[in-house]
C-alpha atoms as a PDB file:
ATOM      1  CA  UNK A   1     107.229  27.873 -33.975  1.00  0.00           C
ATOM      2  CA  UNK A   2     104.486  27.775 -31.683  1.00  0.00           C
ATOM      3  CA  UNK A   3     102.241  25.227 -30.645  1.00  0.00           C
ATOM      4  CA  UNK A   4      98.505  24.957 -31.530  1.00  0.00           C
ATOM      5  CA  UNK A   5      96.233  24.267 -28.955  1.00  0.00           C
ATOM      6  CA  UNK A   6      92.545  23.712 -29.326  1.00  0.00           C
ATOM      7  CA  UNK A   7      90.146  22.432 -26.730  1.00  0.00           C
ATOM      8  CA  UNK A   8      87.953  19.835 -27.811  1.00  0.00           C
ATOM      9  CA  UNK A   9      85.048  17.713 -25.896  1.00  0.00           C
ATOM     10  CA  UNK A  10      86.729  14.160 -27.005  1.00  0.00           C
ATOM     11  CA  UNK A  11      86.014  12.365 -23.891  1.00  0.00           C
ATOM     12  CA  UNK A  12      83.710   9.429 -23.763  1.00  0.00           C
ATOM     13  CA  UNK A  13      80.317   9.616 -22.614  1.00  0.00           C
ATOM     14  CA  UNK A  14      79.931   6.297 -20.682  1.00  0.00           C
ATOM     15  CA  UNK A  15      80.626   6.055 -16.953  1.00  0.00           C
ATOM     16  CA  UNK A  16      81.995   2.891 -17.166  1.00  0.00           C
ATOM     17  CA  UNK A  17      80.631  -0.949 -16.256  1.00  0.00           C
ATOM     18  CA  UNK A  18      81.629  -3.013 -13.392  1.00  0.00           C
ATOM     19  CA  UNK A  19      79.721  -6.401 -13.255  1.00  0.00           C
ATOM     20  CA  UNK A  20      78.184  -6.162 -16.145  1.00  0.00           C
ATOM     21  CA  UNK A  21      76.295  -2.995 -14.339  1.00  0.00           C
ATOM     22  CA  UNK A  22      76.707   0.399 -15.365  1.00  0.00           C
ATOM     23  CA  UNK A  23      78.364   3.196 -13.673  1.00  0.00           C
ATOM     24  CA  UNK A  24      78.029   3.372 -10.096  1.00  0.00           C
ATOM     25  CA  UNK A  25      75.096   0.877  -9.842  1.00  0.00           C
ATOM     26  CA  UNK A  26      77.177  -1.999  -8.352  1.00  0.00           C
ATOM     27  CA  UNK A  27      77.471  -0.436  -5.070  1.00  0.00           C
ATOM     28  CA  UNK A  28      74.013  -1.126  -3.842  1.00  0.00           C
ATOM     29  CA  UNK A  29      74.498  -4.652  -5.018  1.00  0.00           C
ATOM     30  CA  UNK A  30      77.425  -5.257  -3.154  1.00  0.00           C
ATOM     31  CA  UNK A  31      76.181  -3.257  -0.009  1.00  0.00           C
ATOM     32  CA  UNK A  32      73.225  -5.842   0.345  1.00  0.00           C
ATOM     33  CA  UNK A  33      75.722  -8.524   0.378  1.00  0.00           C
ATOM     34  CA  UNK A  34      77.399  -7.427   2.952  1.00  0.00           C
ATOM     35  CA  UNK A  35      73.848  -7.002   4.379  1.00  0.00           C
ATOM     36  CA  UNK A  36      72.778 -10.162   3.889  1.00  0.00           C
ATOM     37  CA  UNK A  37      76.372 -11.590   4.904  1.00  0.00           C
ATOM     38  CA  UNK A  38      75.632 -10.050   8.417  1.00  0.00           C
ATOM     39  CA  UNK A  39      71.989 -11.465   8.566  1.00  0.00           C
ATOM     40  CA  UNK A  40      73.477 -14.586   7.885  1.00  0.00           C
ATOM     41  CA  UNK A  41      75.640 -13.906  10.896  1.00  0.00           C
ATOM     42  CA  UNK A  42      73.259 -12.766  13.001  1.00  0.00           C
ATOM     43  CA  UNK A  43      70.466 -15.518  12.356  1.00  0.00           C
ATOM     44  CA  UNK A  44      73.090 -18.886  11.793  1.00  0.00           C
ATOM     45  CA  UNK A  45      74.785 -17.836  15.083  1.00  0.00           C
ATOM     46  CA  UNK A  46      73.049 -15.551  17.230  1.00  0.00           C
ATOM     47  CA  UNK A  47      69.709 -16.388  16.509  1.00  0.00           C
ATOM     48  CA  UNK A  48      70.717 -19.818  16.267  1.00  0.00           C
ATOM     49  CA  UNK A  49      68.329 -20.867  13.261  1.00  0.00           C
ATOM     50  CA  UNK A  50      69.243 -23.483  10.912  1.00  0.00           C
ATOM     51  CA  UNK A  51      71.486 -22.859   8.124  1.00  0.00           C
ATOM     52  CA  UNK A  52      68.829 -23.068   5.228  1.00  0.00           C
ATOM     53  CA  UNK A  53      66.572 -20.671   7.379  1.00  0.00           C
ATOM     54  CA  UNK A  54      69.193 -18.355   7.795  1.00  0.00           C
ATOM     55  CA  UNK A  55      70.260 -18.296   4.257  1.00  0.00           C
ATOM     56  CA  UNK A  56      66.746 -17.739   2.493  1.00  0.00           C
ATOM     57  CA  UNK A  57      66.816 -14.446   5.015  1.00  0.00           C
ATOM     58  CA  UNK A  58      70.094 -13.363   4.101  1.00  0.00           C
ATOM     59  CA  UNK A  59      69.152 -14.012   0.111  1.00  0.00           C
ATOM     60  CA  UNK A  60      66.526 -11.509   0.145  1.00  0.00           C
ATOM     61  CA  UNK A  61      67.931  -8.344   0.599  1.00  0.00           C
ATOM     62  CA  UNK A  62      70.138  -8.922  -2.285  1.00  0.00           C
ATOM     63  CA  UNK A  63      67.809 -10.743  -4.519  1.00  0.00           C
ATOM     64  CA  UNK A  64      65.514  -8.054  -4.203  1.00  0.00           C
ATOM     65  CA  UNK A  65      68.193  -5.395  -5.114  1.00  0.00           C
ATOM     66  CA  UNK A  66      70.146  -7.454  -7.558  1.00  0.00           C
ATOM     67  CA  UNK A  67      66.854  -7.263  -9.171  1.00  0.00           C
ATOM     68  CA  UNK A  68      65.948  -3.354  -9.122  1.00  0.00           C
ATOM     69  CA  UNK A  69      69.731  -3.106 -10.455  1.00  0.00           C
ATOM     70  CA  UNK A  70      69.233  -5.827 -13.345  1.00  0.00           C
ATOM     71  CA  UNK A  71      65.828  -4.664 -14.410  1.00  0.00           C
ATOM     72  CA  UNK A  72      64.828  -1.562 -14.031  1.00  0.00           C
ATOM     73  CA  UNK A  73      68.219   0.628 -13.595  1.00  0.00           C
ATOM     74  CA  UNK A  74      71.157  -1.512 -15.556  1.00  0.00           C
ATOM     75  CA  UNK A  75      70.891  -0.313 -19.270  1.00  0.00           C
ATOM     76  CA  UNK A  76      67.538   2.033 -19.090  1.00  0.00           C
ATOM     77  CA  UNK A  77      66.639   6.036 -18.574  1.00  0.00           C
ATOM     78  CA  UNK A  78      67.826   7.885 -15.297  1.00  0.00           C
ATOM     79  CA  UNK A  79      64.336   7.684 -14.160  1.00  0.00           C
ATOM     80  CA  UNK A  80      62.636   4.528 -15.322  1.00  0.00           C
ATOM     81  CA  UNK A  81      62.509   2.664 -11.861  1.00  0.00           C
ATOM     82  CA  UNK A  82      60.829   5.413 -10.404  1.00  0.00           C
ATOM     83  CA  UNK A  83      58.298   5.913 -13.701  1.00  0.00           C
ATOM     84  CA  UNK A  84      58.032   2.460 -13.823  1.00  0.00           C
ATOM     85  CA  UNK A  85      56.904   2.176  -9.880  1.00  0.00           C
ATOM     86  CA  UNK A  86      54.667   5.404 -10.530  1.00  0.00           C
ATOM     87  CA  UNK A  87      53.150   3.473 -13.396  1.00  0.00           C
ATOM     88  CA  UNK A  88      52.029   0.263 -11.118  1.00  0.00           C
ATOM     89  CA  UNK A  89      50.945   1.545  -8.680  1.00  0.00           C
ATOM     90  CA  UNK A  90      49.076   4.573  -9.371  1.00  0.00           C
ATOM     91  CA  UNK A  91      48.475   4.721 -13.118  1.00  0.00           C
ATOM     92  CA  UNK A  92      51.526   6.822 -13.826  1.00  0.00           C
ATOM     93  CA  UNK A  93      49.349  10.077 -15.328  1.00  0.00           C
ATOM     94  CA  UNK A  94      48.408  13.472 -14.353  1.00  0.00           C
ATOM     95  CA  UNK A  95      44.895  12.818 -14.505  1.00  0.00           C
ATOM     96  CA  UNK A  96      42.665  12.258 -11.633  1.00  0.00           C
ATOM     97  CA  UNK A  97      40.968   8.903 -11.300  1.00  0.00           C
ATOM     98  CA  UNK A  98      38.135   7.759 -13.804  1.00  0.00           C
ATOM     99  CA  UNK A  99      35.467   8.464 -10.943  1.00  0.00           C
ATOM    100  CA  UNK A 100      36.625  12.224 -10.581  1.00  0.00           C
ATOM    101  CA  UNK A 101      36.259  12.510 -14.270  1.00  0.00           C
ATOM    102  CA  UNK A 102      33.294  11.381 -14.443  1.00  0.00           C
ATOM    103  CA  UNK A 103      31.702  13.653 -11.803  1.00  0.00           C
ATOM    104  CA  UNK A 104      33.394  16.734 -13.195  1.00  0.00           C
ATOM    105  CA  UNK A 105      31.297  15.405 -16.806  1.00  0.00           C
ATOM    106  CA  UNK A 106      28.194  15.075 -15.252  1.00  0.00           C
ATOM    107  CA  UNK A 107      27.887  18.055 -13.572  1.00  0.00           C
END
């Protein structure tokens, strides 16, 4: 008797969550620790700063990328951090400014 053997696309779809983050995305979070781990060095000791100074400078590399991580990549579209960034800053359409459009109406 032979054996039947059928391929099939069973596997699951997710790429995993470590964190609470999914996939990959807790790698830049724990790459600005380390960052800010070393600032901490660097501006407690070499610097020679005080200790709350130093620590409100090491805090913001990884507030400010625990933040991307938590709102605008963790649970939303591939793009949507750079859409949402597009969308601030410059309107986040293919049309040219009201002003242009205007002066192409006018004349």
């Amino acid at each position: 008797m032979e054996l039947r053997h059928t391929d099939t696309n069973s596997a699951d779809d997710s790429r995993g969550r470590v964190f609470g983050l999914d996939g990959n995305l807790y790698l830049p979070v724990v790459i600005a620790a380390v960052v800010g781990l070393g600032l901490l060095a660097v501006c407690g000791v070499g610097l020679r700063t005080g200790w709350t100074v130093a620590g409100v400078i090491a805090g913001i590399p990884l507030a400010i990328t625990l933040a991307w991580a938590v709102l605008l990549k963790n649970g939303r579209p591939p793009a949507y951090d750079r859409d949402w960034v597009e969308q601030y800053l410059g309107g986040g359409d293919f049309s040219r400014s009201a002003g242009q459009q205007r002066g192409l109406l006018d004349g």
